[in-house]
C-alpha atoms as a PDB file:
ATOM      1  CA  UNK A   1       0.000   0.000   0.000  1.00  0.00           C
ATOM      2  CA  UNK A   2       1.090   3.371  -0.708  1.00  0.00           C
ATOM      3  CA  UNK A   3       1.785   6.679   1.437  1.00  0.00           C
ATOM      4  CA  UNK A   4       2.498  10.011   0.785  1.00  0.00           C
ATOM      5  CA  UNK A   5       4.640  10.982   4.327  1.00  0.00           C
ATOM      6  CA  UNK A   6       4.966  14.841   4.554  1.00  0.00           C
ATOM      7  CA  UNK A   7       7.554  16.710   6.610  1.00  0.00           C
ATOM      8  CA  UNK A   8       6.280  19.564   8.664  1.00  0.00           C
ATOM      9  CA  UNK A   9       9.383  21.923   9.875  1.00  0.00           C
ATOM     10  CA  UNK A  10      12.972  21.078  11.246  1.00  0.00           C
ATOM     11  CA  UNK A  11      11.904  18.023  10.648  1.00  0.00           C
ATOM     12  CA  UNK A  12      11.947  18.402   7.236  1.00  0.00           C
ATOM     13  CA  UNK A  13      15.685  19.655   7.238  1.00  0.00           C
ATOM     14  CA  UNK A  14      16.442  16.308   9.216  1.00  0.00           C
ATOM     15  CA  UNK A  15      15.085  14.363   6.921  1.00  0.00           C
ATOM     16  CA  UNK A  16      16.533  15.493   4.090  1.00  0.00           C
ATOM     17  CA  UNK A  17      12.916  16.079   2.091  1.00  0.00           C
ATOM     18  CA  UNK A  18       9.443  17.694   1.978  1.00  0.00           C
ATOM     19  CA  UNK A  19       7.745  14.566   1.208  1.00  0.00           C
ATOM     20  CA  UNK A  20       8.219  11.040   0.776  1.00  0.00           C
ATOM     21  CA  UNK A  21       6.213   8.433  -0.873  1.00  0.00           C
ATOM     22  CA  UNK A  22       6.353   4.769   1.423  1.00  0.00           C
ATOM     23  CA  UNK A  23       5.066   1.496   0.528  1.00  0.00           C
ATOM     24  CA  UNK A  24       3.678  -0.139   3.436  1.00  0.00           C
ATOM     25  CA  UNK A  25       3.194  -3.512   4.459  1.00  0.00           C
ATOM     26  CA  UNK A  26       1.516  -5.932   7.125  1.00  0.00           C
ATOM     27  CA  UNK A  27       2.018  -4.142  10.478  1.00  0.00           C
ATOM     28  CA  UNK A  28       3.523  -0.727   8.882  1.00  0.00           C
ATOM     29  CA  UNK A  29      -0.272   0.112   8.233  1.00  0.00           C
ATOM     30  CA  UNK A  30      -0.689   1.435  11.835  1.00  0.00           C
ATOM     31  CA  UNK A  31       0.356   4.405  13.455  1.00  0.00           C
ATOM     32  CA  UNK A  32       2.910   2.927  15.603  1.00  0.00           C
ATOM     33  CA  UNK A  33       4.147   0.588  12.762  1.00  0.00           C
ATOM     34  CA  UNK A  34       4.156   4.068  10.170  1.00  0.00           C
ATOM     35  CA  UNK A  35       6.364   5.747  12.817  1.00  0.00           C
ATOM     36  CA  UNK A  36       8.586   2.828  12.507  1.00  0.00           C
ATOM     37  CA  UNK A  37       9.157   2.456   9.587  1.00  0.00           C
ATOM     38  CA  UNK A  38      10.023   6.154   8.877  1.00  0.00           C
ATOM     39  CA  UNK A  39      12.756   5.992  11.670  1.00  0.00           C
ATOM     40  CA  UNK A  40      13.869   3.020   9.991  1.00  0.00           C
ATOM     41  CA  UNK A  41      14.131   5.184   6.465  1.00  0.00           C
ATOM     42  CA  UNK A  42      15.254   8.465   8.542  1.00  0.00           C
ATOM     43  CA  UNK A  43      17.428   7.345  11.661  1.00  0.00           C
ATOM     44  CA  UNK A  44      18.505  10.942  12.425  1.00  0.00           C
ATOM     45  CA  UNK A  45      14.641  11.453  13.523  1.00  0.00           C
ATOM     46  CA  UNK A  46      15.267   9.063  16.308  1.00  0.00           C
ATOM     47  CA  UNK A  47      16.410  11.982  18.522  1.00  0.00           C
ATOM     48  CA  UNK A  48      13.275  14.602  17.174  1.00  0.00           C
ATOM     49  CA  UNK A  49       9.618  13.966  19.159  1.00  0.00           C
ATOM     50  CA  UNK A  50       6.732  14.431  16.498  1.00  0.00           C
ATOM     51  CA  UNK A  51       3.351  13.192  15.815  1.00  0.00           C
ATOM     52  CA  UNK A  52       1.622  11.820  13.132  1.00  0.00           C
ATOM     53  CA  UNK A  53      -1.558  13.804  11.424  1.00  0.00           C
ATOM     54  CA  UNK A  54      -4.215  12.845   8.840  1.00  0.00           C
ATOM     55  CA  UNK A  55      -6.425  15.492   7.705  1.00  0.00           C
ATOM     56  CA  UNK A  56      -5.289  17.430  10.592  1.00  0.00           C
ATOM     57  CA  UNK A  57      -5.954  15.244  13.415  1.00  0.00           C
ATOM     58  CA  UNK A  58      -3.916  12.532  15.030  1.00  0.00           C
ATOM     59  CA  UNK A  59      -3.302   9.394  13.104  1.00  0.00           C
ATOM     60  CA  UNK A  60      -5.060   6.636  14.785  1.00  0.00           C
ATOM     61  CA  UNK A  61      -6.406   3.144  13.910  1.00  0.00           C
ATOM     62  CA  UNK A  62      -5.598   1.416  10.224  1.00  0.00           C
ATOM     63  CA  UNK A  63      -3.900   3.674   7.334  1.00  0.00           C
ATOM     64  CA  UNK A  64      -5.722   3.348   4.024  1.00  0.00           C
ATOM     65  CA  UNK A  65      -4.066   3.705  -0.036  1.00  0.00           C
ATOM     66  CA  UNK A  66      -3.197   6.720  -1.237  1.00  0.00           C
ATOM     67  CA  UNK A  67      -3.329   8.720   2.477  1.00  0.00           C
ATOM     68  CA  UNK A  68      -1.463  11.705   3.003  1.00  0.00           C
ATOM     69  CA  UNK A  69       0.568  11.969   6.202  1.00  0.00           C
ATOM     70  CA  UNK A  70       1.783  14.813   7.909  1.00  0.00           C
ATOM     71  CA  UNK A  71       5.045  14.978  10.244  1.00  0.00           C
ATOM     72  CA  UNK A  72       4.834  17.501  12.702  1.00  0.00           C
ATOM     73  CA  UNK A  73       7.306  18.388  15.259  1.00  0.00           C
ATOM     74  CA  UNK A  74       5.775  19.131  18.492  1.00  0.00           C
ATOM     75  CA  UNK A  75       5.635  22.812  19.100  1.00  0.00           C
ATOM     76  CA  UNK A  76       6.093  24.341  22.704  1.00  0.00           C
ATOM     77  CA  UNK A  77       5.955  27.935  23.404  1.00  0.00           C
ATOM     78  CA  UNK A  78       3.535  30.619  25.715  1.00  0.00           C
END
């Protein structure tokens, strides 16, 4: 299955990319699995604390074709 993983900002200097297009399999389909498998593709994330989005809400339960991912760092501030 294929999907489009998109990399929100320092994140996307870490990773080298604005986008990236993954094809998942078996257990990747999940969020836990998705985050993964992008640490497996992008090891220098291990260190960065994000969270996954899909259509601007936290990724949760089974990840369908053709979805569109977002990376986001998390943001702190006051």
């Amino acid at each position: 299955m294929r999907v489009t993983v998109r990399f929100f900002g320092k994140l996307q200097e870490v990773a080298g990319c604005r986008e990236e297009l993954l094809v998942l399999e078996g257990a990747e389909t999940t969020a836990e699995g998705l985050r993964r498998r992008i640490l497996q593709e992008h090891p220098l994330l291990q260190g960065e604390t994000f969270h996954l989005a899909l259509r601007g809400r936290a990724l949760q339960g089974p990840i369908q074709e053709g979805e569109k991912v977002s990376l986001h760092p998390l943001y702190s501030g006051g």
